[in-house]
Protein backbone atom coordinates (compact mmCIF):
# COMPACT_ATOMS: atom_id res chain seq x y z
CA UNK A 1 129.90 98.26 40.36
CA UNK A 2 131.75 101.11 39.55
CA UNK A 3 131.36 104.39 41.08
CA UNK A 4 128.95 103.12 44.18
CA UNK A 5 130.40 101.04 46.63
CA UNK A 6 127.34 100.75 48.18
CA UNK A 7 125.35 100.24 45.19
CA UNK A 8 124.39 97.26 42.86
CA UNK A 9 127.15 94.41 43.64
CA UNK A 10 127.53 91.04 41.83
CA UNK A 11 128.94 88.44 44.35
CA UNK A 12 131.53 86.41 43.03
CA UNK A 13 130.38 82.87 43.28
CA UNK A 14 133.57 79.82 44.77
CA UNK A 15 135.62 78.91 41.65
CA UNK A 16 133.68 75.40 40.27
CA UNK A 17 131.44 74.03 37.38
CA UNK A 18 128.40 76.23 37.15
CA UNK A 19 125.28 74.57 36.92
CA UNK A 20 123.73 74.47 33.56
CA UNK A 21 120.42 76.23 33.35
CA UNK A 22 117.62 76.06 31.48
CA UNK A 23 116.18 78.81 30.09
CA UNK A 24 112.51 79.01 29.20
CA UNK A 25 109.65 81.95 29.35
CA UNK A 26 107.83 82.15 32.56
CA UNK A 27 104.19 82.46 32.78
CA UNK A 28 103.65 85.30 34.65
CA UNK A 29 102.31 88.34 33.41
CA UNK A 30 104.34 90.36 31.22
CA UNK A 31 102.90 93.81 32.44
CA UNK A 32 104.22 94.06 35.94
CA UNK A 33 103.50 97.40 38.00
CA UNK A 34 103.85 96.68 41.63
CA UNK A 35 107.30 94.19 41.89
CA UNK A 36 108.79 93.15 44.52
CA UNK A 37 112.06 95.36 43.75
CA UNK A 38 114.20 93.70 46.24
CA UNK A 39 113.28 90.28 45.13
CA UNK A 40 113.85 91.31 41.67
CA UNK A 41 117.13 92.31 42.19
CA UNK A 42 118.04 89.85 44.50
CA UNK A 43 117.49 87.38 41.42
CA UNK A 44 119.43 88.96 39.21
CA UNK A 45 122.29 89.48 41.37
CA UNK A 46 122.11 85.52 41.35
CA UNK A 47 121.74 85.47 37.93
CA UNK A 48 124.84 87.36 37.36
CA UNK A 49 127.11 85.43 40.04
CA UNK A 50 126.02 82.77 38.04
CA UNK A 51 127.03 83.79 34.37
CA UNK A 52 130.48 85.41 35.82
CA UNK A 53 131.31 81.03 36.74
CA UNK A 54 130.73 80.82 32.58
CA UNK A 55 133.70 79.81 30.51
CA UNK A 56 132.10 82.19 28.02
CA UNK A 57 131.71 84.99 29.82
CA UNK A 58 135.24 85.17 30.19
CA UNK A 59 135.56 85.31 26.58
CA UNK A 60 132.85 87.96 25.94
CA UNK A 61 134.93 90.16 28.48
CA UNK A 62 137.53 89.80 26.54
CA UNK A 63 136.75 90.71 23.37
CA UNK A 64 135.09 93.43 24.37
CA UNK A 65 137.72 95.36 26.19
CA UNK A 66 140.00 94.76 22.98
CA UNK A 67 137.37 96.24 21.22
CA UNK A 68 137.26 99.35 23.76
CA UNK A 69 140.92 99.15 23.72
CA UNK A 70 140.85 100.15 20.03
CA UNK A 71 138.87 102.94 20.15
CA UNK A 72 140.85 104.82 23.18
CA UNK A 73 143.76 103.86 20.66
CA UNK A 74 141.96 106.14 18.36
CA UNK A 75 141.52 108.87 21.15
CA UNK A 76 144.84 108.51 21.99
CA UNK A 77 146.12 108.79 18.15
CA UNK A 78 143.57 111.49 17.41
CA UNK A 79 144.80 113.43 21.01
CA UNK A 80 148.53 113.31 19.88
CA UNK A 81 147.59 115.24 16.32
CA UNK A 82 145.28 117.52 18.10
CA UNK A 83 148.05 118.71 20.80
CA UNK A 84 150.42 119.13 17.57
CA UNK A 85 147.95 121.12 16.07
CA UNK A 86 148.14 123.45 19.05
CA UNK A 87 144.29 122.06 20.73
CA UNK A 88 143.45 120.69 23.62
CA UNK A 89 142.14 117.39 24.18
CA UNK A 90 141.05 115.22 26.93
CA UNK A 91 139.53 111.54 26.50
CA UNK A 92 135.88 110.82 27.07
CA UNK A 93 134.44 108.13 29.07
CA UNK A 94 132.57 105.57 27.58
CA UNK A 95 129.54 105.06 27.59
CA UNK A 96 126.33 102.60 27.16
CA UNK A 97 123.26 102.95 25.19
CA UNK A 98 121.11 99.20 25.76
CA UNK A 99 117.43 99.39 23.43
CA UNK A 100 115.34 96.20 23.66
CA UNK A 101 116.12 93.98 26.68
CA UNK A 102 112.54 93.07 27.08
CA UNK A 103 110.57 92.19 30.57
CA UNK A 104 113.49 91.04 32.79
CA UNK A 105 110.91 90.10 36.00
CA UNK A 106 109.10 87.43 33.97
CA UNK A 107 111.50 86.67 31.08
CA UNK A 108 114.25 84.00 32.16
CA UNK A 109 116.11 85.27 28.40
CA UNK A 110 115.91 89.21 29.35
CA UNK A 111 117.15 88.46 32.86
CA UNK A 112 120.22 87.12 31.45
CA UNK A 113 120.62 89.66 29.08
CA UNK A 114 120.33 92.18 32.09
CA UNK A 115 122.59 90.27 33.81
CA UNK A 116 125.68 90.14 31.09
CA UNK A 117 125.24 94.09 30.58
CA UNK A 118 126.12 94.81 34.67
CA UNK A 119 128.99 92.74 33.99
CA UNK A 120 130.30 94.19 30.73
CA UNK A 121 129.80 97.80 32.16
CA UNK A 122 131.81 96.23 35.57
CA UNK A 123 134.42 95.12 33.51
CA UNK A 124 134.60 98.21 31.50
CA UNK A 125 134.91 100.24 34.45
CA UNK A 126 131.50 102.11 33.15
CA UNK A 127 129.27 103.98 35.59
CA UNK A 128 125.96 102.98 35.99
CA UNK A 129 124.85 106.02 35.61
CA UNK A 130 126.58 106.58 32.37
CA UNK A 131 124.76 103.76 30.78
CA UNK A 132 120.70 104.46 29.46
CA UNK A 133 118.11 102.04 28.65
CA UNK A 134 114.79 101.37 27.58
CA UNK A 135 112.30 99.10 26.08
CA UNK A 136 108.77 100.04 25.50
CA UNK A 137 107.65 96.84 27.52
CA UNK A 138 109.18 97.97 30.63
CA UNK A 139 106.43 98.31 33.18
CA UNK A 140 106.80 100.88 36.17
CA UNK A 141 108.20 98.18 38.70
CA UNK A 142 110.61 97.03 35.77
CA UNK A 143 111.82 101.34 35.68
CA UNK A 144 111.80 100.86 39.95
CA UNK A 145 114.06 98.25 39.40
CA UNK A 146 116.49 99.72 36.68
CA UNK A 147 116.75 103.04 38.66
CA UNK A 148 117.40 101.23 41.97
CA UNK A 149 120.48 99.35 40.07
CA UNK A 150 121.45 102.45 39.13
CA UNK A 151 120.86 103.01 35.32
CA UNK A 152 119.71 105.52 33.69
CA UNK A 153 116.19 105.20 32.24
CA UNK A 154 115.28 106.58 29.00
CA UNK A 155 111.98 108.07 29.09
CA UNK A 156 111.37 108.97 24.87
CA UNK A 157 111.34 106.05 22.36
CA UNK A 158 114.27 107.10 20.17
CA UNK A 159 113.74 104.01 17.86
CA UNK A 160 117.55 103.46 18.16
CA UNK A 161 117.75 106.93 16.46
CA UNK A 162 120.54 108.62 18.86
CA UNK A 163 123.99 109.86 17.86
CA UNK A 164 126.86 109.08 20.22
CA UNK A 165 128.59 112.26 21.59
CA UNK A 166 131.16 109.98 22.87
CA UNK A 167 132.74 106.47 22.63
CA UNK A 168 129.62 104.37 23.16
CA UNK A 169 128.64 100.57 23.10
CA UNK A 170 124.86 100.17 22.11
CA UNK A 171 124.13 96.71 23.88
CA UNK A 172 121.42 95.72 21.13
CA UNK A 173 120.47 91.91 22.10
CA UNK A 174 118.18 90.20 19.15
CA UNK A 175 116.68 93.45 18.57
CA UNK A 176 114.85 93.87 15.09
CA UNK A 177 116.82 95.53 12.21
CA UNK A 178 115.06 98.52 11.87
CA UNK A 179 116.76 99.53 15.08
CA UNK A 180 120.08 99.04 13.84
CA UNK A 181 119.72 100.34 10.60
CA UNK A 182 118.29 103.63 12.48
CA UNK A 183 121.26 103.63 14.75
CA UNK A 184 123.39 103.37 11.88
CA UNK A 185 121.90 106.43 9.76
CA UNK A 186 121.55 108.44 13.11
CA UNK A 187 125.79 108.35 13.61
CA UNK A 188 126.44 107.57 9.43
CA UNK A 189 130.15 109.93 9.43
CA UNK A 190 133.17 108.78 9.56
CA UNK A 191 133.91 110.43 12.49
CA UNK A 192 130.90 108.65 14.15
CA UNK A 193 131.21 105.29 13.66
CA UNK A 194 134.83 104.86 14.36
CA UNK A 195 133.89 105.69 17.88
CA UNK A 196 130.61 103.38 18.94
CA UNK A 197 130.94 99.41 19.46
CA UNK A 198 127.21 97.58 19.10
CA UNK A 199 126.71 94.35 21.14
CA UNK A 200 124.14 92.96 19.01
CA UNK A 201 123.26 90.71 15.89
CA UNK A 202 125.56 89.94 13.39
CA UNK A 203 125.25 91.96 10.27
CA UNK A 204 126.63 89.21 8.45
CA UNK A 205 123.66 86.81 9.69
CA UNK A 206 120.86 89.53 8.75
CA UNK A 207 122.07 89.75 5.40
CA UNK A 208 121.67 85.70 4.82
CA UNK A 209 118.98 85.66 6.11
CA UNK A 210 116.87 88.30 4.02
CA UNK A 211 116.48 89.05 0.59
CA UNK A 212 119.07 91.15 -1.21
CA UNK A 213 116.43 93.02 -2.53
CA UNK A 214 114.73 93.88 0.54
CA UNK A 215 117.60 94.23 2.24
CA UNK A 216 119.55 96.36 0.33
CA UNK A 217 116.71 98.51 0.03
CA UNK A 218 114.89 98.77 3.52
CA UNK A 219 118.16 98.20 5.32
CA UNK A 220 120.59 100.08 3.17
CA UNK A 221 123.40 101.50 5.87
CA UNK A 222 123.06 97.43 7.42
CA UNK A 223 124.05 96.66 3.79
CA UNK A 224 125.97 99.19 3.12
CA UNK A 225 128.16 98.94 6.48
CA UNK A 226 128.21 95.20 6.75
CA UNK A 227 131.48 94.79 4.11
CA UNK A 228 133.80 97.17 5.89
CA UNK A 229 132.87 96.38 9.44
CA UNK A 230 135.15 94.11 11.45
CA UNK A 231 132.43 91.24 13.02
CA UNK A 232 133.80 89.44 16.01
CA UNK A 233 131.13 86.47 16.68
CA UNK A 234 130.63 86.08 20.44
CA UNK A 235 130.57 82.12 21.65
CA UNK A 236 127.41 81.09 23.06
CA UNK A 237 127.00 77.30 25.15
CA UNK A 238 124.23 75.34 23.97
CA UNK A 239 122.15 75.86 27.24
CA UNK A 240 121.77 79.73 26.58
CA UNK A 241 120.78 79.52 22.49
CA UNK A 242 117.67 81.40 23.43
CA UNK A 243 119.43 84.29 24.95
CA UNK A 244 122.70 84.81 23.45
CA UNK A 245 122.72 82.82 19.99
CA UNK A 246 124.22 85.07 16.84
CA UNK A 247 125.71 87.67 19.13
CA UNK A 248 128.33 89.91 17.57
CA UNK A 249 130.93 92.40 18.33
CA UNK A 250 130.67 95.07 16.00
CA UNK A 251 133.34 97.90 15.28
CA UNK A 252 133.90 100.06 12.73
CA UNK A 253 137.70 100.72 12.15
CA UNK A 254 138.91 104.17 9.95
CA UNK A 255 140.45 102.03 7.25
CA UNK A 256 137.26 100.02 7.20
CA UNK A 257 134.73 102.77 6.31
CA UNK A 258 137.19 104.63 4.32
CA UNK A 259 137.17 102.04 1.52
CA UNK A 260 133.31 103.48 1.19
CA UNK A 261 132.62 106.49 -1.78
CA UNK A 262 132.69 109.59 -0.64
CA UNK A 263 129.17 109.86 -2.02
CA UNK A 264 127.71 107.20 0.49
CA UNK A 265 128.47 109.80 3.12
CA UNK A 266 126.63 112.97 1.60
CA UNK A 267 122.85 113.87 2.63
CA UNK A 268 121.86 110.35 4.31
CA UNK A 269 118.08 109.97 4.11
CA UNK A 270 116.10 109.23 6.68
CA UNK A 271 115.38 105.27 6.88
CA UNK A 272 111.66 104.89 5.79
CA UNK A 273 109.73 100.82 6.24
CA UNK A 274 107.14 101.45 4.23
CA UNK A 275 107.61 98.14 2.18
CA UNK A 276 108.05 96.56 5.29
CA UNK A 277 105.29 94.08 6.86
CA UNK A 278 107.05 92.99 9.78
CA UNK A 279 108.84 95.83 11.25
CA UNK A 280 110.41 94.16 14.13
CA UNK A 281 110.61 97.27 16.00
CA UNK A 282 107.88 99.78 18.00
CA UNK A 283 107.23 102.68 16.84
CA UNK A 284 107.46 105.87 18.84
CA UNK A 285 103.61 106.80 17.89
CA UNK A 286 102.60 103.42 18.76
């Protein structure tokens, strides 16, 4: 992986058909505190080799990096005017934000999950370091593992509430919409949005499948958003449904949000779920 030799590897299985798994939830316990780290990783080191033989991993890769490639356009666009303008500029590295992966030592689905994000950050030349995660449902060993790989674990529940500094992918997989509508308020500028990527969820497939009502009015920047962003619907092989069905790369282009009102920018409130029965997320005073 990048930036430790040494580190967290994925070995690159012989060119050939990889075997079709199938997924399905284990039975062990899902609070875990003394793991076997090693074995744990071992596994998903396996798991990994194995998704990198996937025809549509290939394809993921790829429309991901276009999608990077378009926001270090913008950095390179938005250098050029600020060197003309007489200011110094130097591009940021990107980095990862991943909320909601679930317990990857007894969940077949999370472990895959896991799995695709160590490749996407490989491929995107990300450091390990550089990319932060958490899940309430993490256990200790589950934190032993993460920090052994490398990551970086996020110790506060920020309920997807954290503004990107820099150009940032927030790998969200089947996480509830609360999180992404508290993502989206959290970075709702111009400015912000042009510069994060979400791996998540299609927008499009939240809206169909909840009432406009409720939608539009416990979701509003999902509903607001979801007309001007540019959706890019990741393939998925039957065998994996459980783990990577509806997946969606998400950008947000400057021609895109501009066709918003000036207005929708101004004072953003604070997302509030009190209508909402089935919040889909935990809370941080939970």
């Amino acid at each position: 992986m990048p930036g430790d030799s040494e580190g967290w590897q994925v070995a690159r299985r012989r060119k050939g058909k990889a075997e079709k798994t199938q997924l399905q939830m284990s039975n062990e316990p899902n609070i875990q505190e003394h793991l076997d780290v090693g074995k744990v990783e071992k596994r998903l080191r396996q798991t990994a080799s194995d998704l990198r033989c996937e025809a549509f991993y290939e394809k993921w890769k790829d429309e991901l990096l276009m999608a990077a490639l378009g926001i270090q356009q913008h950095f390179v666009e938005k250098g050029a005017s600020q060197v003309s303008a007489g200011q110094r500029s130097s591009p940021a590295q990107m980095q990862c934000v991943c909320y909601g992966l679930g317990s990857f030592s007894s969940c077949v689905s999370a472990r895959y999950q896991l799995a695709m994000l160590l490749l996407l950050l490989d491929a995107l030349k990300i450091e390990l370091s550089d990319c932060f995660v958490f899940d309430p449902v993490f256990s200790s060993g589950e934190v032993d593992v993460l920090k052994r790989i490398g990551l970086t674990v996020l110790t506060e529940n920020e309920e997807g509430k954290r503004q990107a500094n820099k150009p940032t992918i927030f790998y969200l997989m089947h996480c509830g919409k609360a999180l992404y509508n508290n993502l989206l308020w959290k970075n709702w500028s111009k400015q912000c949005l042009i510069e994060i990527i979400i791996i998540g969820n299609s927008f499009c497939g939240m809206k169909e499948r909840t009432i406009d009502r409720e939608f539009n009015r416990d979701y509003r920047y999902i509903s607001q958003i979801t007309a001007v962003c540019e959706e890019r619907l990741l393939p998925c092989p039957s065998h994996m449904i459980d783990v990577f069905s509806d997946t969606a790369v998400i950008t947000f282009s400057a021609s895109g949000v501009a066709k918003l009102s000036e207005a929708t920018w101004v004072n953003p409130p604070e997302p509030q779920y009190g209508h909402c029965v089935d919040l889909e997320i935990v809370c941080k005073d939970k």
